[in-house]
N, C-alpha and C. Protein backbone atom coordinates (compact mmCIF):
# COMPACT_ATOMS: atom_id res chain seq x y z
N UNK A 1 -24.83 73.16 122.36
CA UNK A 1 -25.20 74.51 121.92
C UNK A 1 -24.18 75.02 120.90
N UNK A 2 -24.74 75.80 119.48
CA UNK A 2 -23.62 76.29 118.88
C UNK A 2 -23.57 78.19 119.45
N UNK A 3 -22.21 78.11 119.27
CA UNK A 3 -21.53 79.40 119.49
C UNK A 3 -21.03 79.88 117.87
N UNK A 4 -21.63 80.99 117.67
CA UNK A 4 -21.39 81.98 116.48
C UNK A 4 -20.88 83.33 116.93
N UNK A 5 -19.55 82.93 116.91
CA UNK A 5 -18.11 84.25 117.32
C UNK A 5 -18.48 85.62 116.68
N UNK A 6 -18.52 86.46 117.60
CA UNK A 6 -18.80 88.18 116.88
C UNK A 6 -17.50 88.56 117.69
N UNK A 7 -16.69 88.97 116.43
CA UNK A 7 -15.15 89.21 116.39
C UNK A 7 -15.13 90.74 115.93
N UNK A 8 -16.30 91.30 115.31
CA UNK A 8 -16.46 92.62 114.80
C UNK A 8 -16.35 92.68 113.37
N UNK A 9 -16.82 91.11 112.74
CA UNK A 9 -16.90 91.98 111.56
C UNK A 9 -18.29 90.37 111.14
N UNK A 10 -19.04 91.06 110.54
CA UNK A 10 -20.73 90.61 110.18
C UNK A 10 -21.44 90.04 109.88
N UNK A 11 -22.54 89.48 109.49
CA UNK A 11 -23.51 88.76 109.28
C UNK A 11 -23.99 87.67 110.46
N UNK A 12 -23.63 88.44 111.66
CA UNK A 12 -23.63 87.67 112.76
C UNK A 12 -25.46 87.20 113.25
N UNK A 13 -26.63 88.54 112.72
CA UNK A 13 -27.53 88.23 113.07
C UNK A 13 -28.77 87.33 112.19
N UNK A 14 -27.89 87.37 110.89
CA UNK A 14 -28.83 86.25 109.58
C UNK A 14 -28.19 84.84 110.18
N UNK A 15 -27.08 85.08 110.62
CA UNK A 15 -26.73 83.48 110.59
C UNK A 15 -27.43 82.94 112.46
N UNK A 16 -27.49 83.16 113.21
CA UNK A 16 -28.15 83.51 114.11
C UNK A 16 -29.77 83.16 114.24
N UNK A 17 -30.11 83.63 113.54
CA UNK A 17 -31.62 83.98 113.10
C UNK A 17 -32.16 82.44 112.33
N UNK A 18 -31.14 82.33 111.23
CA UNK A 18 -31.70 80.82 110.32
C UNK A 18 -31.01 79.77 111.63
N UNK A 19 -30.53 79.45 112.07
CA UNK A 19 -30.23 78.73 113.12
C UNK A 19 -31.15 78.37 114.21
N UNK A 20 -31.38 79.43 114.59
CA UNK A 20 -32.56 79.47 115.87
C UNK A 20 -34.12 78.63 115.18
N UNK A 21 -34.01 79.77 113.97
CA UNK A 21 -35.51 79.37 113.14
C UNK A 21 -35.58 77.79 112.96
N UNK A 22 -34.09 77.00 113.15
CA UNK A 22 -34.25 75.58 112.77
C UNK A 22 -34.32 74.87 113.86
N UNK A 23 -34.74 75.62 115.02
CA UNK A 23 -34.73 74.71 116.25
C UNK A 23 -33.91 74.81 117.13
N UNK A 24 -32.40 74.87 117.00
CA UNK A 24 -31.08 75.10 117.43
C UNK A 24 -30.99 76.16 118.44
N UNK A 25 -30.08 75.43 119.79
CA UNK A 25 -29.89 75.98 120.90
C UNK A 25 -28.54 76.73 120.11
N UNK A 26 -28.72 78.29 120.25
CA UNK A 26 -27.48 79.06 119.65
C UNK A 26 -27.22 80.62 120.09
N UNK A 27 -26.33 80.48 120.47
CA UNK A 27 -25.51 82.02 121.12
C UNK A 27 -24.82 82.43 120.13
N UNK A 28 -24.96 83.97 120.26
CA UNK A 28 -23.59 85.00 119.66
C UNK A 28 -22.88 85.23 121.05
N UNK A 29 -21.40 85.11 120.78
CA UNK A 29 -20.96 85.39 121.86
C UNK A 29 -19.25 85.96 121.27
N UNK A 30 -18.60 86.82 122.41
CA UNK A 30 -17.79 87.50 122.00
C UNK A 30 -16.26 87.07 123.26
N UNK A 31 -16.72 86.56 124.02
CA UNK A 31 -15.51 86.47 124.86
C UNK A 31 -15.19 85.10 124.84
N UNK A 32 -13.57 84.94 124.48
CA UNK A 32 -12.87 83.92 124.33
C UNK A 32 -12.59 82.99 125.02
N UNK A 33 -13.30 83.05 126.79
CA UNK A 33 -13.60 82.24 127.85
C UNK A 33 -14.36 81.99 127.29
N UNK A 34 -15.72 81.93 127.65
CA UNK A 34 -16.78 81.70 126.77
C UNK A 34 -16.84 79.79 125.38
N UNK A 35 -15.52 80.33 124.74
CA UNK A 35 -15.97 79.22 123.93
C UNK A 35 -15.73 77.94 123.96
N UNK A 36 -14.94 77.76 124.68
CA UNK A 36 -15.57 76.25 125.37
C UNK A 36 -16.40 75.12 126.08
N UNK A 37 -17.52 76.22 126.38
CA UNK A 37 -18.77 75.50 126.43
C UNK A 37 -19.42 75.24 125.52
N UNK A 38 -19.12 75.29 124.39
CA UNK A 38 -19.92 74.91 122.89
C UNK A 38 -20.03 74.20 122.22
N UNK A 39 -20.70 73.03 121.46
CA UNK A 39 -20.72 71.71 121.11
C UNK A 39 -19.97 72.00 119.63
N UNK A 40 -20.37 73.25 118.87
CA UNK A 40 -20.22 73.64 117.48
C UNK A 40 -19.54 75.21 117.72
N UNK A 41 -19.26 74.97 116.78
CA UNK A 41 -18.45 76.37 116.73
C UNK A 41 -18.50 77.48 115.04
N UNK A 42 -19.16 78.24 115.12
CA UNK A 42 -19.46 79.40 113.59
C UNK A 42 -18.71 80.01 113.50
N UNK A 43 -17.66 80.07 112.64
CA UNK A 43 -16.51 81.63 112.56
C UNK A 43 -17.20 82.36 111.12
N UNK A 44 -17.88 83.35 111.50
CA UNK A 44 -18.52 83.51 110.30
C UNK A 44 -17.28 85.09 109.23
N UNK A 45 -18.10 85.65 108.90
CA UNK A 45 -17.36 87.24 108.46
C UNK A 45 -17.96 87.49 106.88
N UNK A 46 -17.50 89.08 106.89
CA UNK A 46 -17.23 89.64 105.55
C UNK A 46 -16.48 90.22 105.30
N UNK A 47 -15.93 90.62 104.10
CA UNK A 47 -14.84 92.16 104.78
C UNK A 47 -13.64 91.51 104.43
N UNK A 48 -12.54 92.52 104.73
CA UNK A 48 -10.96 91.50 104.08
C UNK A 48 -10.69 91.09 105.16
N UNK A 49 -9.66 90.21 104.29
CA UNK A 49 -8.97 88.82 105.45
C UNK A 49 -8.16 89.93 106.55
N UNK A 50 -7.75 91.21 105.66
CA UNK A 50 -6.34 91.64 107.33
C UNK A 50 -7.45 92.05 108.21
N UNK A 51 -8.53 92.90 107.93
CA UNK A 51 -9.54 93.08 109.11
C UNK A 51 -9.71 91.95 109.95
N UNK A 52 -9.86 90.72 109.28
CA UNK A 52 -10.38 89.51 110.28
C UNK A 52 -9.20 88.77 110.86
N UNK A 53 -8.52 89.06 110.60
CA UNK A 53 -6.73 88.58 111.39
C UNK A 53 -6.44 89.28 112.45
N UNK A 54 -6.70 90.77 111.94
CA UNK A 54 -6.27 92.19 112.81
C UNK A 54 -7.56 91.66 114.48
N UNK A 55 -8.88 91.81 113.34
CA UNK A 55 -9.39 91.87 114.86
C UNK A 55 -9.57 90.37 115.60
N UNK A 56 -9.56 89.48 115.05
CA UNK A 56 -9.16 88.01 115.83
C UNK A 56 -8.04 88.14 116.74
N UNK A 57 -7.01 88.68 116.43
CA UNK A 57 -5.51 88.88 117.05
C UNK A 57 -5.86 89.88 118.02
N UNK A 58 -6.39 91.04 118.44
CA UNK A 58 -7.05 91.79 118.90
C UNK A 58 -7.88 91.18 120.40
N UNK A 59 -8.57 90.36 120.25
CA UNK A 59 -9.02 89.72 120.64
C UNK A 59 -8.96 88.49 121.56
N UNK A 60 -7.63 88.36 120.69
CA UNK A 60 -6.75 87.20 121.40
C UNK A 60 -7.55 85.76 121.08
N UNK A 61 -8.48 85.90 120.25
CA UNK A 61 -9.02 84.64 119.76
C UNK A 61 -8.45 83.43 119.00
N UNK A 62 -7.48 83.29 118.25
CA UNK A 62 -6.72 82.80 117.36
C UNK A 62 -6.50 81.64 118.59
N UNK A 63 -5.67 81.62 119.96
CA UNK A 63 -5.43 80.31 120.04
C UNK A 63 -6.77 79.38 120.56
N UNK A 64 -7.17 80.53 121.12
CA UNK A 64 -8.82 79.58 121.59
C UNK A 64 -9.44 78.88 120.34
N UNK A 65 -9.46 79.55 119.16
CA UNK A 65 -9.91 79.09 117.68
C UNK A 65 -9.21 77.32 117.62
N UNK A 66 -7.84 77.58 117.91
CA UNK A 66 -6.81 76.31 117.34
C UNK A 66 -7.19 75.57 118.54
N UNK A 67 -7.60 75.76 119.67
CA UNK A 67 -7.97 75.01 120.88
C UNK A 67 -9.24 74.02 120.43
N UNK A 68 -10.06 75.07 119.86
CA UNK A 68 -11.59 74.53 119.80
C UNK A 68 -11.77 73.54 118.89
N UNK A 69 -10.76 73.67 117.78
CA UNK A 69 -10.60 72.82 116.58
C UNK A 69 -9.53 71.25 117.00
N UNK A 70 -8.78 71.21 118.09
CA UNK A 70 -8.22 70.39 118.27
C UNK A 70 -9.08 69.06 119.23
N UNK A 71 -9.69 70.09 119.58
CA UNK A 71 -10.52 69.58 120.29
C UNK A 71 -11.32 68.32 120.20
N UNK A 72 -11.89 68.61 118.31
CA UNK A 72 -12.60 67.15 117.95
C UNK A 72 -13.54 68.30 117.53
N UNK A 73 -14.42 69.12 118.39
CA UNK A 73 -15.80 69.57 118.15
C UNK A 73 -16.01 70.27 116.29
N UNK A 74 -17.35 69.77 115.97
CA UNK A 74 -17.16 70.70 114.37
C UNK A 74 -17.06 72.49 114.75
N UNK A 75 -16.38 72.47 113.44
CA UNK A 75 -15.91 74.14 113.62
C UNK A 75 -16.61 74.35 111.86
N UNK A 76 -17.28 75.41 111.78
CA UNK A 76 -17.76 75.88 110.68
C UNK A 76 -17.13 77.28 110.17
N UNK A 77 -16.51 77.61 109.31
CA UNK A 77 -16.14 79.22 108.55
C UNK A 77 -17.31 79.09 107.65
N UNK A 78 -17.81 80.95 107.84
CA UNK A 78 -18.41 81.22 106.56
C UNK A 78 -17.97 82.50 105.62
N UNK A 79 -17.72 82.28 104.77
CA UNK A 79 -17.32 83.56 103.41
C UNK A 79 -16.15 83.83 104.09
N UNK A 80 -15.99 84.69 104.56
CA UNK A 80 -14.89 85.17 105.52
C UNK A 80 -13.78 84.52 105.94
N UNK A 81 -15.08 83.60 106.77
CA UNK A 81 -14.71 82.92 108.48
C UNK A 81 -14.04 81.56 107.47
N UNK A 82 -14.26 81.03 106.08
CA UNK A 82 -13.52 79.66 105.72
C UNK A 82 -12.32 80.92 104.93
N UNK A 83 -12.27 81.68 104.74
CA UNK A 83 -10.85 81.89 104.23
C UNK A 83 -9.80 82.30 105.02
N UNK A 84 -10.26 82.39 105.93
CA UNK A 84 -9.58 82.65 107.79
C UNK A 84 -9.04 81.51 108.17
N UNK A 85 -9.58 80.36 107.82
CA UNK A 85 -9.12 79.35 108.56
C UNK A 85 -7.85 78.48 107.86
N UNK A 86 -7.03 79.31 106.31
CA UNK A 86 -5.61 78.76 105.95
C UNK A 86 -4.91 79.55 105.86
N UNK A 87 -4.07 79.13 105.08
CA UNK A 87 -2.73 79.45 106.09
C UNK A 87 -2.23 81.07 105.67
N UNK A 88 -2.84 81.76 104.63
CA UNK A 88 -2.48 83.29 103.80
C UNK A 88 -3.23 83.83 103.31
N UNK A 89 -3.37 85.15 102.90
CA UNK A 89 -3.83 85.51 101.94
C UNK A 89 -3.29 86.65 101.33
N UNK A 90 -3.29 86.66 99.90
CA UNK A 90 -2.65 87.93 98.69
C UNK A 90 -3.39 89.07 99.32
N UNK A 91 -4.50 89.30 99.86
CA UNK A 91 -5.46 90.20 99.47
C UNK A 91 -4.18 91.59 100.38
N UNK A 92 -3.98 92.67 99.66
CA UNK A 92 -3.26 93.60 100.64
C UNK A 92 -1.89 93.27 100.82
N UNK A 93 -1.47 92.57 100.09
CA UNK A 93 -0.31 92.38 100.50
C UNK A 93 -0.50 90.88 101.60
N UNK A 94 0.65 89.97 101.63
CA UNK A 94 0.42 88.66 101.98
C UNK A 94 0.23 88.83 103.51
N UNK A 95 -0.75 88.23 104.55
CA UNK A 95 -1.12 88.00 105.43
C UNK A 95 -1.65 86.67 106.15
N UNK A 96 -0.88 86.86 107.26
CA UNK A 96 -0.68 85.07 107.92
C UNK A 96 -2.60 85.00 108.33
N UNK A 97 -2.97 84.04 108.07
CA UNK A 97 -4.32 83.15 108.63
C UNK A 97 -4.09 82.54 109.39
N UNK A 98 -5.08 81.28 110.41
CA UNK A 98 -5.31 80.66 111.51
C UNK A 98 -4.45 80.00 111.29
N UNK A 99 -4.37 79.16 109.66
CA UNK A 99 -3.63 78.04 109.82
C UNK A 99 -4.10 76.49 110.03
N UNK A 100 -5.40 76.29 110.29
CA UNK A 100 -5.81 75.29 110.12
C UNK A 100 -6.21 74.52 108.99
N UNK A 101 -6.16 74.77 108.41
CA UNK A 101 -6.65 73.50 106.88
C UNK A 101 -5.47 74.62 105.98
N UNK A 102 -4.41 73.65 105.54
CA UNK A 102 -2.96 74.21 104.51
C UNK A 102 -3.41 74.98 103.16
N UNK A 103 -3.14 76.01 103.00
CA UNK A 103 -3.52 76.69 101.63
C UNK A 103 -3.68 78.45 101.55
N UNK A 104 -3.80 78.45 100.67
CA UNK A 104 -4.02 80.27 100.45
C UNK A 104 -5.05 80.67 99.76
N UNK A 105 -5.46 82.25 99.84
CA UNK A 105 -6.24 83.00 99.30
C UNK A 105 -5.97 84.03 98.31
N UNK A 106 -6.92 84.17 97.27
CA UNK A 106 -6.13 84.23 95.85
C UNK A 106 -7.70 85.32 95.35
N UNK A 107 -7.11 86.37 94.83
CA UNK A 107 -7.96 87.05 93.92
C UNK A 107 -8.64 86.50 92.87
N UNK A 108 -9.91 86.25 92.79
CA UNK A 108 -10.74 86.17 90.91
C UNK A 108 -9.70 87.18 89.92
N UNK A 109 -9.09 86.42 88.79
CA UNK A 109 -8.10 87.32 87.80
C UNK A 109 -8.82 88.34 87.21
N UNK A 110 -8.71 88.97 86.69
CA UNK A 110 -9.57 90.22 85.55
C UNK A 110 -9.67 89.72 84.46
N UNK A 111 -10.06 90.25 83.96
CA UNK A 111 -10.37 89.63 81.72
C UNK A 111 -10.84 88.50 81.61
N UNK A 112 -11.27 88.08 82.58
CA UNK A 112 -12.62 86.89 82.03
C UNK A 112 -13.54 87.39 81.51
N UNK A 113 -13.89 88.82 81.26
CA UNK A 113 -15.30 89.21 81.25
C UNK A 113 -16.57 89.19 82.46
N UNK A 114 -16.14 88.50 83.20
CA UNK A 114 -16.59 88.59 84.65
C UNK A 114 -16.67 89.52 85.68
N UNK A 115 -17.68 90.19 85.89
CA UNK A 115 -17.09 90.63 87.37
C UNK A 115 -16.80 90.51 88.69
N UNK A 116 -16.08 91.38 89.31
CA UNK A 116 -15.72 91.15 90.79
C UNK A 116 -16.01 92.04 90.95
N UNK A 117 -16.26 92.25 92.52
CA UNK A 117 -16.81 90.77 93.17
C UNK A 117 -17.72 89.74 92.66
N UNK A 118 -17.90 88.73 92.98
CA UNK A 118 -18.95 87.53 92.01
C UNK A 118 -19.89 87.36 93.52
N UNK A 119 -21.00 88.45 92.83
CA UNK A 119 -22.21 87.98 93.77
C UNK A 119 -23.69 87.82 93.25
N UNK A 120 -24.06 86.93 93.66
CA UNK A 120 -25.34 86.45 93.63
C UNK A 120 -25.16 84.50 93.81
N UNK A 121 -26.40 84.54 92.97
CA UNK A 121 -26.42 82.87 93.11
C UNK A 121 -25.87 81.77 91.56
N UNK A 122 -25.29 80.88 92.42
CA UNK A 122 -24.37 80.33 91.84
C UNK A 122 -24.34 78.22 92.10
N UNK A 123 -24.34 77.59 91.19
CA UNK A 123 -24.67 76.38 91.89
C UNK A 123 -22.79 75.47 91.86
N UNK A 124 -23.51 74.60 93.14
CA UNK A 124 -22.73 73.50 93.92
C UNK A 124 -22.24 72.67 92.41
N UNK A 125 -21.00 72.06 92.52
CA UNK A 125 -20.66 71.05 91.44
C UNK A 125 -20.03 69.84 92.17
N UNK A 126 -19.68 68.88 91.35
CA UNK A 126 -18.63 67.55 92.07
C UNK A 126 -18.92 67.66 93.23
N UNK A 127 -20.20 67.75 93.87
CA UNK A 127 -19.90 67.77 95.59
C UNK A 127 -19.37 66.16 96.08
N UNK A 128 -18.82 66.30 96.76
CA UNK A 128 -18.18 65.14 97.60
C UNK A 128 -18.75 64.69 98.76
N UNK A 129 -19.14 63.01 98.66
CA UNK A 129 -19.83 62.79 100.32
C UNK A 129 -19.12 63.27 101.45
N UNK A 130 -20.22 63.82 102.39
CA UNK A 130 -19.52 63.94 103.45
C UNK A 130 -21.16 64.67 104.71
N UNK A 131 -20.56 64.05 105.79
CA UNK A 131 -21.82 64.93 106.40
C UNK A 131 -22.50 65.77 106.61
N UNK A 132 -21.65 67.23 106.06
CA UNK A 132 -22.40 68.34 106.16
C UNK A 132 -23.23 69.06 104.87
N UNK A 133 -22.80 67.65 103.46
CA UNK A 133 -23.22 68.09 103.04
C UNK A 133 -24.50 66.54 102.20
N UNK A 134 -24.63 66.49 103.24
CA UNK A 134 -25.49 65.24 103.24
C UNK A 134 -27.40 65.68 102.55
N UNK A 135 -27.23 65.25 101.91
CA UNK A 135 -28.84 65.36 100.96
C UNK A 135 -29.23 66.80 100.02
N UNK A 136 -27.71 67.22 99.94
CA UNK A 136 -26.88 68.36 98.93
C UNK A 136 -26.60 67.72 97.75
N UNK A 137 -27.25 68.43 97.02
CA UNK A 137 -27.16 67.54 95.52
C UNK A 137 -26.38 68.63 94.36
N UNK A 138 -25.39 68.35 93.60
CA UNK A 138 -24.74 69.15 92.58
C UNK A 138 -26.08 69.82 91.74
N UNK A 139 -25.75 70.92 91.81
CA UNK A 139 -26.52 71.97 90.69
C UNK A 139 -26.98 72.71 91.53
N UNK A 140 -27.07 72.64 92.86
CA UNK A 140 -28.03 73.45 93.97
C UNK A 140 -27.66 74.82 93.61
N UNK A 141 -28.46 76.02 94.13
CA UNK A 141 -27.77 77.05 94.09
C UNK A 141 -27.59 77.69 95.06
N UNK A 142 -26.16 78.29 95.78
CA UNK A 142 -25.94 78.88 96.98
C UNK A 142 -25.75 80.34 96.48
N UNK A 143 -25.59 81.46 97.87
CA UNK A 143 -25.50 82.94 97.74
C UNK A 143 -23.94 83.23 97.83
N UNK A 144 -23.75 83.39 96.96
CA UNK A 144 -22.06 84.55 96.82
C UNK A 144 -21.66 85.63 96.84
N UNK A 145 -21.18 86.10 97.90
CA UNK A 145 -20.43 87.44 97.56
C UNK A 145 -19.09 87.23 97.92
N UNK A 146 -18.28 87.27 97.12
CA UNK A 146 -17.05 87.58 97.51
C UNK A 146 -15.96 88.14 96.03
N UNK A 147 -14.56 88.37 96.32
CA UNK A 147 -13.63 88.59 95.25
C UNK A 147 -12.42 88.11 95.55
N UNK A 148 -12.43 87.10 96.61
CA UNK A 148 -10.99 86.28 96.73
C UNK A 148 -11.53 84.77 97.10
N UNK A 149 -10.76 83.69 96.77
CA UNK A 149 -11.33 82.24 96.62
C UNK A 149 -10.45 81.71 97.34
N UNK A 150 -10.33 80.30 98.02
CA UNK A 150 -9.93 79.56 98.65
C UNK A 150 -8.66 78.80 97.57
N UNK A 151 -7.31 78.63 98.20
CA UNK A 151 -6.65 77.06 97.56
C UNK A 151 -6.12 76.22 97.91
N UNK A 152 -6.71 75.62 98.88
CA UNK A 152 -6.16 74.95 99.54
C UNK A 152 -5.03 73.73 98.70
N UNK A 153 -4.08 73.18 99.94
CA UNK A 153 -2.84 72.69 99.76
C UNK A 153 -3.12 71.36 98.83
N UNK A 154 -4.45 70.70 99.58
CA UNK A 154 -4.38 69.29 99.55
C UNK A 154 -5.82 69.47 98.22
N UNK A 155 -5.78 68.71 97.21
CA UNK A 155 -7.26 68.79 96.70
C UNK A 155 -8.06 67.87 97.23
N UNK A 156 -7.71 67.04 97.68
CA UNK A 156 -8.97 65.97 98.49
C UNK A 156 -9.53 66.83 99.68
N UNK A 157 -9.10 67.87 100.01
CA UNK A 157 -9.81 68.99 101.53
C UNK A 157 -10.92 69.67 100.24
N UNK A 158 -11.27 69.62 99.35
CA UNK A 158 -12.28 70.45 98.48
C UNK A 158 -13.34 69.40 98.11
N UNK A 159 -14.61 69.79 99.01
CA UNK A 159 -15.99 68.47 98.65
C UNK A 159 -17.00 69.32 98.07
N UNK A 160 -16.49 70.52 97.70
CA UNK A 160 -17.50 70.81 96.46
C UNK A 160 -16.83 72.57 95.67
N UNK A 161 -17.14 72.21 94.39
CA UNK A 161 -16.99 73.27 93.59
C UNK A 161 -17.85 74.46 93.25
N UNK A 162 -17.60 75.81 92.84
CA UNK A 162 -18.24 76.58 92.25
C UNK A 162 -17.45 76.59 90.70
N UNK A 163 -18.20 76.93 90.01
CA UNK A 163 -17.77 77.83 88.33
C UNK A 163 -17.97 79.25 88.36
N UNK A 164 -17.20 79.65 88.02
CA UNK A 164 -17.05 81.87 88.42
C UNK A 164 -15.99 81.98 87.11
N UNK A 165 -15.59 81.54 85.88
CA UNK A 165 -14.85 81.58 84.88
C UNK A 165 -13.71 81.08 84.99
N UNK A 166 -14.14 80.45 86.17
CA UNK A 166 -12.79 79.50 86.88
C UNK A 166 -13.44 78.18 87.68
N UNK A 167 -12.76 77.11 87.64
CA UNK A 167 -13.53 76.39 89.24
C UNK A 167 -12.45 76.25 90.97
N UNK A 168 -13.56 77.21 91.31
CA UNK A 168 -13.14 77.22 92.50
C UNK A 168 -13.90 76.55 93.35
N UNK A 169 -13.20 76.27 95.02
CA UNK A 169 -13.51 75.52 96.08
C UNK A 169 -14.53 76.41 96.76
N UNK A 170 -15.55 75.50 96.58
CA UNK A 170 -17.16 76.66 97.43
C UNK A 170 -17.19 76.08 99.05
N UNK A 171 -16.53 74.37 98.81
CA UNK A 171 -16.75 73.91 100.29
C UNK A 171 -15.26 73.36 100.66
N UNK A 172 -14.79 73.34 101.70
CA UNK A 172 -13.34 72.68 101.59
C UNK A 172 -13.35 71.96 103.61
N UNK A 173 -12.96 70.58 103.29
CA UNK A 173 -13.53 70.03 105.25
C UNK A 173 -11.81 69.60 104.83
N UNK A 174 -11.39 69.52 106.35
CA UNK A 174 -10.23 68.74 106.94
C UNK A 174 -10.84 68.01 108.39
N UNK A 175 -10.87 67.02 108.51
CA UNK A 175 -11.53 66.67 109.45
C UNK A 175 -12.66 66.77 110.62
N UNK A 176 -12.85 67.39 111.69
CA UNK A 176 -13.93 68.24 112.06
C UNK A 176 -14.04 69.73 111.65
N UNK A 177 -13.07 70.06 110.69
CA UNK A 177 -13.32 71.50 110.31
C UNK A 177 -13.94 71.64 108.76
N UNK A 178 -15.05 72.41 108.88
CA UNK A 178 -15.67 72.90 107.41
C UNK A 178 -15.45 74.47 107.16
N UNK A 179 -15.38 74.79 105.45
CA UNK A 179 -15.69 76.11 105.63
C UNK A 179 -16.35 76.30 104.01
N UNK A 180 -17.19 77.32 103.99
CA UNK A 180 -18.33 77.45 102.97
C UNK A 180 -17.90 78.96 102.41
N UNK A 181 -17.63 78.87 100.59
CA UNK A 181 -17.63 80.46 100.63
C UNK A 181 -18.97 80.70 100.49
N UNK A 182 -19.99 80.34 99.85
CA UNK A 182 -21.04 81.00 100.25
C UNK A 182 -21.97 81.67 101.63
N UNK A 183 -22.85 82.11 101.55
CA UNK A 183 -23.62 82.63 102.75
C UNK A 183 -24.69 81.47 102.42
N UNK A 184 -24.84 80.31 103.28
CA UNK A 184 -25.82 79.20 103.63
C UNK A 184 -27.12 80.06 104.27
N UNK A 185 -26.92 80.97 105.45
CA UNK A 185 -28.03 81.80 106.54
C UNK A 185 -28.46 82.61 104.88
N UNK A 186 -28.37 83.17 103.89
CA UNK A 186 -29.43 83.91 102.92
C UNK A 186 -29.59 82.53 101.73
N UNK A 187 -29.32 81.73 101.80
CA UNK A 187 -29.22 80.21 100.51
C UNK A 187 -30.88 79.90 100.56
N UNK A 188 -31.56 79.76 101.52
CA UNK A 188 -32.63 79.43 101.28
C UNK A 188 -32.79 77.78 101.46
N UNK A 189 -33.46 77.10 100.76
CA UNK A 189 -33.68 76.16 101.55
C UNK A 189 -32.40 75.23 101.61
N UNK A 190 -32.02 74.91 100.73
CA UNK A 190 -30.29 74.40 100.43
C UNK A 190 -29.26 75.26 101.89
N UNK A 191 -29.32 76.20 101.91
CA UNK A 191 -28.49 76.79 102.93
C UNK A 191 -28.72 76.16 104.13
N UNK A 192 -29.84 76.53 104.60
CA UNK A 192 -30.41 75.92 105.82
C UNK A 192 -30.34 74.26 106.11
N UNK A 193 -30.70 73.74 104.96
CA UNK A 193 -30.49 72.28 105.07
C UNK A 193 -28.90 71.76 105.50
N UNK A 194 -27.90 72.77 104.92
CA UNK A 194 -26.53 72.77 105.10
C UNK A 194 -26.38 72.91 107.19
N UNK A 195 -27.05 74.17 107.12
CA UNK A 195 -26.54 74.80 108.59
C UNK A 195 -27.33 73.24 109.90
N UNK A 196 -28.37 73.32 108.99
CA UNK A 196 -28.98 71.53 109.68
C UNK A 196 -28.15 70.61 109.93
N UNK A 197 -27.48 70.07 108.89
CA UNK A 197 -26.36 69.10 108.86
C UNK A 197 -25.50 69.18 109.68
N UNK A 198 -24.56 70.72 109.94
CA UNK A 198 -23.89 70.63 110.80
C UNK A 198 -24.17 70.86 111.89
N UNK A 199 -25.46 71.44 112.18
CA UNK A 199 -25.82 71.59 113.58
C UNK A 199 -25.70 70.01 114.13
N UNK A 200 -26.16 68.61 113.44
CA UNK A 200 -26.47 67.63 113.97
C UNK A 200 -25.46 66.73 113.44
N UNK A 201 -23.79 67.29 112.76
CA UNK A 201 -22.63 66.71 113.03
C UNK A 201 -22.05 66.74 113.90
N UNK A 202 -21.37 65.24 114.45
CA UNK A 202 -20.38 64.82 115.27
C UNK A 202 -18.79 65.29 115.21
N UNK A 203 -18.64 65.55 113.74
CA UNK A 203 -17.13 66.05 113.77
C UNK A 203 -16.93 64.92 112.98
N UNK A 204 -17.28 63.76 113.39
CA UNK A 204 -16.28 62.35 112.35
C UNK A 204 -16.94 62.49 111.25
N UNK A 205 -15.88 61.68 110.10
CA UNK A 205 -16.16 61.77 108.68
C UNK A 205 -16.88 60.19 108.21
């Protein structure tokens, strides 16, 4: 069964909803006992990173998080929930993350002519094999909202790109852990095909 963590901050019932719609045995659930009965694990969010630190810590979720991930089982971040899962972020002044996959979080610059936040749809580049993103083909187009990007430490943890006047990391895996800045639950059929994949990943690469 996957477990999709409601920590208090959102999109807990789209992601929920495209899940179920695909067949998938899946709970929202909020207590940190709780998540170890779960084959998969969703850290989803929106909103800034100190909200999602503040209320994870709050919660007391953070070591159950590093529990669940040591574990072996796949762990999924979305928008939020993958910039939660390294090790900082600028946004507000610098703030510690989970810590699981090495790297930081970094504002879109100004004077590209671009704006921020960068939302709408946007396509996949260089994707990199790997299981979750298995019969994901470069050019796809996923849903974006956000105004801070992933950087992680290592560049081999990045199996697929976005272009935003920059190229940034849209997908970034460290072993059983994935995290997506897009929203896959509004992507449409590409999204769903994504949330498929990992519903019916093992964790190994």
């Amino acid at each position: 069964m996957i477990g999709v963590l409601n920590y208090g901050v959102g999109n807990l019932a789209s992601v929920y909803n495209a899940l179920d719609s695909l067949g998938h045995e899946v709970e929202i659930f909020d207590d940190q006992k709780s998540m170890n009965k779960y084959s998969h694990l969703i850290l989803p969010g929106v909103g800034s990173f100190v909200a999602g630190m503040n209320l994870l810590s709050k919660g007391q979720l953070i070591p159950e998080i590093k529990s669940f991930a040591e574990s072996g089982r796949p762990l999924l971040g979305i928008c939020l929930g993958m910039q939660l899962l390294l090790d900082s972020s600028n946004e507000h002044g610098l703030t510690s993350g989970i810590g699981l996959i090495g790297g930081k979080v970094v504002r879109f610059p100004n004077g590209n002519g671009l704006k921020v936040p960068h939302i709408g749809w946007n396509s996949l580049c260089n994707i990199v094999k790997h299981p979750i993103l298995h019969s994901i083909k470069s050019s796809v187009d996923m849903y974006f909202v956000h105004s801070y990007y992933c950087l992680p430490d290592e560049k081999n943890s990045v199996i697929a790109y976005c272009d935003y006047g920059l190229e940034f990391p849209a997908v970034i895996a460290k072993n059983n852990i994935v995290g997506v800045q897009f929203h896959p639950e509004k992507s449409q059929p590409a999204g769903l095909k994504l949330l498929n994949n990992f519903a019916a990943w093992d964790g190994q690469c």
